[in-house]
Protein backbone atom coordinates (compact mmCIF):
# COMPACT_ATOMS: atom_id res chain seq x y z
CA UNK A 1 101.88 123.57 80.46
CA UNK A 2 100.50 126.45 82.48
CA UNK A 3 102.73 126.32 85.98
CA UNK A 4 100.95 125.84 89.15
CA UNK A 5 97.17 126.04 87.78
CA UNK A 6 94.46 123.51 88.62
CA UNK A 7 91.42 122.44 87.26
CA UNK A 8 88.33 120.84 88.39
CA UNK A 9 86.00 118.51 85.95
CA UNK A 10 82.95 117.35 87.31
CA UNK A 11 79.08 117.58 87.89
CA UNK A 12 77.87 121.04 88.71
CA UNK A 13 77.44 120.86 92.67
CA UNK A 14 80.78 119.05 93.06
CA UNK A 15 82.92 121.37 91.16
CA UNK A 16 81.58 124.76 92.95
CA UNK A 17 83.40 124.94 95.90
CA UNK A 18 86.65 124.41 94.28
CA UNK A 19 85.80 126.93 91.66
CA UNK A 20 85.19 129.10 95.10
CA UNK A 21 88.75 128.65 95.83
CA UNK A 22 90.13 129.62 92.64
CA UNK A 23 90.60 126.39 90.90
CA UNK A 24 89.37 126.31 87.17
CA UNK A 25 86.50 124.60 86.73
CA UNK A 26 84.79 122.66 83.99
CA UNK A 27 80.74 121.03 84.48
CA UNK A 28 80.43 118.49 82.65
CA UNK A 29 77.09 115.69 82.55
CA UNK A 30 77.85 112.68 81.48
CA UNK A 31 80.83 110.33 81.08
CA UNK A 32 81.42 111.24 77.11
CA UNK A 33 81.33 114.93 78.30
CA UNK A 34 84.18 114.37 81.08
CA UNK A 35 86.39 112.19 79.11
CA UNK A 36 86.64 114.80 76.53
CA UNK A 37 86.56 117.79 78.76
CA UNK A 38 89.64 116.07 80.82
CA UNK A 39 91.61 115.53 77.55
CA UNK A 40 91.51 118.87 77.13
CA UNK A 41 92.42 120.40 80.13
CA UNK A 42 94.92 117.82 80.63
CA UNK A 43 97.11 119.51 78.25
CA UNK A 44 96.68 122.90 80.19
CA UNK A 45 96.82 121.77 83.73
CA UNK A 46 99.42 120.04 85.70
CA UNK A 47 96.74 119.43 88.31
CA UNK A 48 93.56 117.73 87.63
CA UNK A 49 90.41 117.00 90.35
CA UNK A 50 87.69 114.90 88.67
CA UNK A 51 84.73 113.62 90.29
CA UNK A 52 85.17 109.81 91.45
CA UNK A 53 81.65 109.11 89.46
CA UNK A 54 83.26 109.72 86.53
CA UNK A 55 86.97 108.86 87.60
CA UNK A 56 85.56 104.90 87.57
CA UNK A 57 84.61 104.85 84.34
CA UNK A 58 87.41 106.78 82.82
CA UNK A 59 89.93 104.29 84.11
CA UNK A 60 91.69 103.34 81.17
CA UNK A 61 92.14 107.02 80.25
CA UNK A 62 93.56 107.58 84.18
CA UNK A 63 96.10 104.72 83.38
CA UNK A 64 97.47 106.60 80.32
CA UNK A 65 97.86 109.98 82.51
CA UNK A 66 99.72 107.36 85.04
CA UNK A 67 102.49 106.92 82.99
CA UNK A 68 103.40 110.66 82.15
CA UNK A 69 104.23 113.01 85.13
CA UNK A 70 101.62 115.60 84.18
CA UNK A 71 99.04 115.84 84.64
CA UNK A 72 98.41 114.49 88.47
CA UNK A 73 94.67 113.47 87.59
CA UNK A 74 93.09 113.20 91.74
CA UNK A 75 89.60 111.66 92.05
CA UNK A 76 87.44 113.30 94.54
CA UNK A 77 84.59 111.94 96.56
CA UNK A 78 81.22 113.12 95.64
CA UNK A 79 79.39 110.31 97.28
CA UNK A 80 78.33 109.29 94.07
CA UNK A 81 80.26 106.55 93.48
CA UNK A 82 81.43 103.21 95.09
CA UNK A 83 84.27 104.06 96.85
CA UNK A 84 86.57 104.93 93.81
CA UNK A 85 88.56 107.46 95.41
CA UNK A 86 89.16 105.33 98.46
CA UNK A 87 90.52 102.43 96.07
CA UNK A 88 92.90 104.66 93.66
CA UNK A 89 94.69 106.46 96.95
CA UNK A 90 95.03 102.75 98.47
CA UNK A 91 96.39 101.46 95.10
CA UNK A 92 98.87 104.45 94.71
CA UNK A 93 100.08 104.46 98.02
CA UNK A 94 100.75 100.65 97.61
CA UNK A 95 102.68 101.21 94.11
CA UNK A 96 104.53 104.02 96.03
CA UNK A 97 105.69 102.46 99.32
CA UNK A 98 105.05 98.72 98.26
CA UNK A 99 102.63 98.26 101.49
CA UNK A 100 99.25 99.45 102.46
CA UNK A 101 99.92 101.89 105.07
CA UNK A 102 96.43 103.90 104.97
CA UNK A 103 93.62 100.91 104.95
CA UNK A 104 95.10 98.25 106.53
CA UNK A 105 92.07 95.87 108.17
């Protein structure tokens, strides 16, 4: 595994201004087209961003990456989706501290 390197996977216009800070990045279109492309790169990358509109539907694929300690697999918000991102950082701060420390209404 290639220390301290990041990658991006996502549509186009999200992915750009990581790839503007130096983070690999990989376009991809549809859902078929991330899941494989973040196979891939999970091998390579200890550090993972993928778009939340595909992080939804690759859930059961982000569950496997869960249980390993590479790669960290971190949905960003594109706007996109419904509020994916928001739920996985609420959910992993819960399994992490055993309370909801960040949404609590």
């Amino acid at each position: 595994m290639m220390q301290g390197k990041m990658a991006v996977v996502g549509s186009a216009e999200t992915i750009t201004v990581f790839q503007a800070a130096g983070v690999e990045a990989f376009p991809v279109t549809d859902e078929k087209s991330a899941r494989e492309t973040l196979r891939r790169v999970a091998h390579d990358f200890p550090v993972v961003f993928l778009s939340e509109e595909y992080a939804g539907p690759l859930k059961d694929l982000l569950r496997r990456f869960d249980e390993e300690a590479y790669p960290v697999v971190l949905p960003i918000p594109t706007g996109k989706a419904a509020g994916y991102g928001e739920e996985f950082l609420r959910d992993t701060m819960e399994r992490a501290l055993g309370v909801d420390i960040l949404f609590r209404k």
